[in-house]
Structures are given as C-alpha cells and as structure tokens.
C-alpha atoms as a PDB file:
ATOM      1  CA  UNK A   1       0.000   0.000   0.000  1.00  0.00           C
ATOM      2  CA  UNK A   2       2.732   2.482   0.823  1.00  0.00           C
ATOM      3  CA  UNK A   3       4.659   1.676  -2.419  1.00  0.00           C
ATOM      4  CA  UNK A   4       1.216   2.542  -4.383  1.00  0.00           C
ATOM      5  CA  UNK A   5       1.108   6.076  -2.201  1.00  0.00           C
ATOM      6  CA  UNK A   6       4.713   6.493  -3.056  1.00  0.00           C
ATOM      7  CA  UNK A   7       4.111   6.296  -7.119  1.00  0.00           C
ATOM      8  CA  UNK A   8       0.427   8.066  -6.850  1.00  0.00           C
ATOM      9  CA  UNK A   9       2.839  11.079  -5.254  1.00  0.00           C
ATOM     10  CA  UNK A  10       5.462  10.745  -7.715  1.00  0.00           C
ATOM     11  CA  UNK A  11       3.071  10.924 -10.909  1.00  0.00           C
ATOM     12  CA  UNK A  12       1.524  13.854  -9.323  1.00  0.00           C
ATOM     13  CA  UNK A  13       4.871  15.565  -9.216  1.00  0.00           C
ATOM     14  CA  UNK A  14       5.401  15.459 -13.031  1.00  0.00           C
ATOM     15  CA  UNK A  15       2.535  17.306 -13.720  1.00  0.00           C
ATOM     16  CA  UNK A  16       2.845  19.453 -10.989  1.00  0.00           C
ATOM     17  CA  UNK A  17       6.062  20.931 -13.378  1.00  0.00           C
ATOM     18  CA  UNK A  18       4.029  21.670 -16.122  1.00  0.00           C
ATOM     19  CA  UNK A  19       2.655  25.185 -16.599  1.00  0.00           C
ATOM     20  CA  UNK A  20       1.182  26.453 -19.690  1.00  0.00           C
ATOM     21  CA  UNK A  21       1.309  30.113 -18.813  1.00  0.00           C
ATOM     22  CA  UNK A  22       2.130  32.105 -21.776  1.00  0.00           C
ATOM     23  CA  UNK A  23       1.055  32.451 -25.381  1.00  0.00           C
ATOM     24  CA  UNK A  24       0.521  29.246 -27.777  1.00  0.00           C
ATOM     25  CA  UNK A  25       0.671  30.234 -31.624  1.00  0.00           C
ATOM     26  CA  UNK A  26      -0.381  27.216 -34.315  1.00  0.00           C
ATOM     27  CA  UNK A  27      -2.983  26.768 -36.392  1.00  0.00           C
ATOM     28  CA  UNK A  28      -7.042  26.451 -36.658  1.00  0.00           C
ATOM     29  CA  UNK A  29      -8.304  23.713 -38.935  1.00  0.00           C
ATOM     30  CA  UNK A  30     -12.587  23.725 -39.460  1.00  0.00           C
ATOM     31  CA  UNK A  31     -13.764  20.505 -40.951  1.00  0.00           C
ATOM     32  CA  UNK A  32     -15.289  22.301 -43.301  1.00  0.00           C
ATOM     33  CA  UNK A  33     -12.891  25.178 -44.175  1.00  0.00           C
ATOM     34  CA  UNK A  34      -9.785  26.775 -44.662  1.00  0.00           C
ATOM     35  CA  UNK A  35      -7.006  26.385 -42.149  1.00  0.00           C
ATOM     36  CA  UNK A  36      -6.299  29.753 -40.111  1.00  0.00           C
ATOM     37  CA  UNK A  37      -3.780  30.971 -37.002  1.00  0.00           C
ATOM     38  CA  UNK A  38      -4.809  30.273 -33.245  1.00  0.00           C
ATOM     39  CA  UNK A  39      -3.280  31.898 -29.933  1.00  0.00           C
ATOM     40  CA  UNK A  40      -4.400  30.541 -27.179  1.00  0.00           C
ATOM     41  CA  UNK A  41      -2.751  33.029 -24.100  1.00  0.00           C
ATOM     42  CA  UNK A  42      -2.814  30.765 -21.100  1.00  0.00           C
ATOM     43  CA  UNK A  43      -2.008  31.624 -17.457  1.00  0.00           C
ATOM     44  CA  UNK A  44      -2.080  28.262 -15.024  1.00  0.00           C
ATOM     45  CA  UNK A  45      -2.851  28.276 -11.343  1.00  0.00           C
ATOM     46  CA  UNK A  46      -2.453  24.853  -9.858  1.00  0.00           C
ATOM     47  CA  UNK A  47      -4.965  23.031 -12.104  1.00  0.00           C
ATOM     48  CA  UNK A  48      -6.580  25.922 -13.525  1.00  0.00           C
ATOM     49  CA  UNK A  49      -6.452  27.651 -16.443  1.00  0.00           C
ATOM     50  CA  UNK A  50      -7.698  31.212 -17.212  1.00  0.00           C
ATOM     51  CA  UNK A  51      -6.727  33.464 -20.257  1.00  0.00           C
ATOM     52  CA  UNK A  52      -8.609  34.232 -23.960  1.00  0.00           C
ATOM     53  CA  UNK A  53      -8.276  32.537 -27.231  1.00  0.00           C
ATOM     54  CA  UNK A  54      -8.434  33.914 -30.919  1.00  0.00           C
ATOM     55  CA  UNK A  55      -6.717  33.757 -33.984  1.00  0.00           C
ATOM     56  CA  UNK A  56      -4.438  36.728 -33.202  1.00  0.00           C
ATOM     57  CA  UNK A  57      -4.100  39.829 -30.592  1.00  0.00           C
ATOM     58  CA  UNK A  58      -6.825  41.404 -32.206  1.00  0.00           C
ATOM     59  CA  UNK A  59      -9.363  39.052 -31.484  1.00  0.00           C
ATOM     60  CA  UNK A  60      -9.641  37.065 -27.923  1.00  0.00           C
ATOM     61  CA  UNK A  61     -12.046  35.580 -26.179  1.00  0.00           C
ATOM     62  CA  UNK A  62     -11.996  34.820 -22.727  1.00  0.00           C
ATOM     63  CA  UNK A  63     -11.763  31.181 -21.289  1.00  0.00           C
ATOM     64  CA  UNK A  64     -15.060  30.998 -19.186  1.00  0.00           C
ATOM     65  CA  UNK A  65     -13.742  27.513 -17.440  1.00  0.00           C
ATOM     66  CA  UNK A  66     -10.377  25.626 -18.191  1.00  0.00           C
ATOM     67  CA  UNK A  67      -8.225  22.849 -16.468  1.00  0.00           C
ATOM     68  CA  UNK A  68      -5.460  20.332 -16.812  1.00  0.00           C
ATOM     69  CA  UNK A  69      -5.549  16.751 -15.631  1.00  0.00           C
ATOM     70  CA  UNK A  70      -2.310  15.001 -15.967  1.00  0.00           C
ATOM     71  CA  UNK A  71      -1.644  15.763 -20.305  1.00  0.00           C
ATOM     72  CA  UNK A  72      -5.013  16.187 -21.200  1.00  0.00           C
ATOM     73  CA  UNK A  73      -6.453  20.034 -21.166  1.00  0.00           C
ATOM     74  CA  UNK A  74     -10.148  21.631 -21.346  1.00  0.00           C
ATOM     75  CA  UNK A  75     -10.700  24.899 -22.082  1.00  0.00           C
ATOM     76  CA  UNK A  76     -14.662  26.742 -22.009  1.00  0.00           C
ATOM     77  CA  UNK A  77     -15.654  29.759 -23.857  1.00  0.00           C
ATOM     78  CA  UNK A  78     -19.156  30.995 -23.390  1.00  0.00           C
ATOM     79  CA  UNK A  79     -20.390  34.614 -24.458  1.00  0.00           C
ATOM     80  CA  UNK A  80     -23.431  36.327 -26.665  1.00  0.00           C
ATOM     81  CA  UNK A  81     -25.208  32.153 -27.347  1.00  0.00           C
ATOM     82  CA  UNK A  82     -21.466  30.857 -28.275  1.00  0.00           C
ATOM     83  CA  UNK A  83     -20.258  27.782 -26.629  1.00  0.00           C
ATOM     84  CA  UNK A  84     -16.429  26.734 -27.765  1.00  0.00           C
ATOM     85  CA  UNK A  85     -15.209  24.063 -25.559  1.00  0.00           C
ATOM     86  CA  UNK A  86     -11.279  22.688 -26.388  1.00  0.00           C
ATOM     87  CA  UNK A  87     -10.464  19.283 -25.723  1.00  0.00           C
ATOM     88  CA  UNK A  88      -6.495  18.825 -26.209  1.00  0.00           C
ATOM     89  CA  UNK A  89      -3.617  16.705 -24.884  1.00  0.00           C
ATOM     90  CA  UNK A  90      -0.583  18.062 -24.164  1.00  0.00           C
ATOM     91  CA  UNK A  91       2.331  16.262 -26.341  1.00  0.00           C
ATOM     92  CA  UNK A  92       5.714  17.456 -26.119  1.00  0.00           C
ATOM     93  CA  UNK A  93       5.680  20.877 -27.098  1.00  0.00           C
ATOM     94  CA  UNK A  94       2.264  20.695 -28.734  1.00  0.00           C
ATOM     95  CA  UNK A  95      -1.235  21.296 -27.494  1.00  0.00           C
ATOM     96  CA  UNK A  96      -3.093  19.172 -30.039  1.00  0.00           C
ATOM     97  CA  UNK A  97      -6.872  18.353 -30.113  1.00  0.00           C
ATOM     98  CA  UNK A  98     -10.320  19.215 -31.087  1.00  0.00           C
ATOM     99  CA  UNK A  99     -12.395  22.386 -30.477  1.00  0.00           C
ATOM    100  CA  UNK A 100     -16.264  21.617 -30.645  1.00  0.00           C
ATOM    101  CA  UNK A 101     -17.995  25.217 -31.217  1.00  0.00           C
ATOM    102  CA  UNK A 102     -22.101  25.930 -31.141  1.00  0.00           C
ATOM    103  CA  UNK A 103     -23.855  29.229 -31.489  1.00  0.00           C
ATOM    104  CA  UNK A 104     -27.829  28.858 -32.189  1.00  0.00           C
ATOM    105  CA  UNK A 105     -28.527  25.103 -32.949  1.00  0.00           C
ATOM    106  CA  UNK A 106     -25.389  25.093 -35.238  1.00  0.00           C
ATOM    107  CA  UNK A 107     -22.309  22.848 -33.870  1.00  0.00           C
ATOM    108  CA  UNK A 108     -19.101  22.577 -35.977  1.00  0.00           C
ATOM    109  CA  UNK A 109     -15.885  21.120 -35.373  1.00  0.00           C
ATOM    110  CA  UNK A 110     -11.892  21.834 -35.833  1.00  0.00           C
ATOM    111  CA  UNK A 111      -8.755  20.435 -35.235  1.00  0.00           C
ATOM    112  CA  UNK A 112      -5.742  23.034 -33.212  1.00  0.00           C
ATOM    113  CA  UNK A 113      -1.954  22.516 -32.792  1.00  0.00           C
ATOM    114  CA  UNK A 114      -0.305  25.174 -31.217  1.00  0.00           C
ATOM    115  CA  UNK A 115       3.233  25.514 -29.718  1.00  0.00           C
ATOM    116  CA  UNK A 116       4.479  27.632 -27.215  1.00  0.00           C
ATOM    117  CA  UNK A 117       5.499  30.852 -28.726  1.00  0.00           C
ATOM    118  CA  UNK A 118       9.093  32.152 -27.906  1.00  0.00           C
END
C-alpha cells in the first residue's frame, strides 16, 4: 500500500512541473474550411487555467472555465449564445486536439496545434 502512495505522489509531481502560462501560436483547422492561425494566451494556477483565445491579438475571447488533468487540457468559452469548448492533450511541445464550437442550434468542429510561442 505504501509503495502505491509512493508512485500516486510521484506521478503527481510530473505534472505538478508543467505550466502552460504564456502564449501558444499554431494553427485552426474547421472541418469544413480553410485552415487559419490560433493563440491561445494561457495563465495556469495549480490546475486551472484562465486566459482568452483567438486567432491573433486582435481578437480574444476569454476562457469561461479551463483545467489540466495530468496531459489532457479543457478549455470553455461561453459569451453572446457561443459555446467553444477545447479538448487537447498536451504532447511534447504541442497542445493538439479538437475544439467543438455551437452558437444557435449550429455545432461545428476543428482540429488546433499550437506551440508555445518564444
């Protein structure tokens, strides 16, 4: 039993070193259009994750309800009907997923990969 603690507290270590704070630049894929630029700016708190995303400075919107668990990431936009909820794993350097996006009784999909920008 206390070799199981011992790993549970170890695992939760590693992830306890990653933060995403900052700004993620990649791209925007629609299922059903043209690819475009993302930024996702990110600032982590223990599990929590506030900040806005957009396809550039210009335009942000701001993350309603976001969190990480272990690699995998959830991020919640909701303003004016619009409901954008990102569900994306964190792989190396990448944030890679799918964004699910529904504004009066329409829903659409996309794909995002952004890296950390530098």
């Amino acid at each position: 039993m206390k070799a199981i603690l011992c790993l549970l507290a170890l695992a939760g270590g590693l992830f306890a070193d990653t933060n995403l704070t900052g700004k993620w630049t990649g791209t925007f894929k629609p299922e059903d259009g043209d690819e475009g630029p993302a930024l996702l700016q990110l600032k982590q708190t223990g599990t929590d994750i506030t900040g806005s995303i957009g396809p550039d400075d210009s335009e942000q919107h701001n993350i309603t309800k976001g969190k990480i668990e272990g690699d995998k990431v959830t991020i919640e936009v909701k303003e004016e009907g619009r409901q954008i909820v990102l569900t994306l794993v964190l792989a190396e350097d990448h944030l890679k997923g799918e964004i699910n996006m529904s504004h009066d009784g329409e829903a659409r999909k996309a794909k995002l990969d952004v890296k950390r920008a530098k």
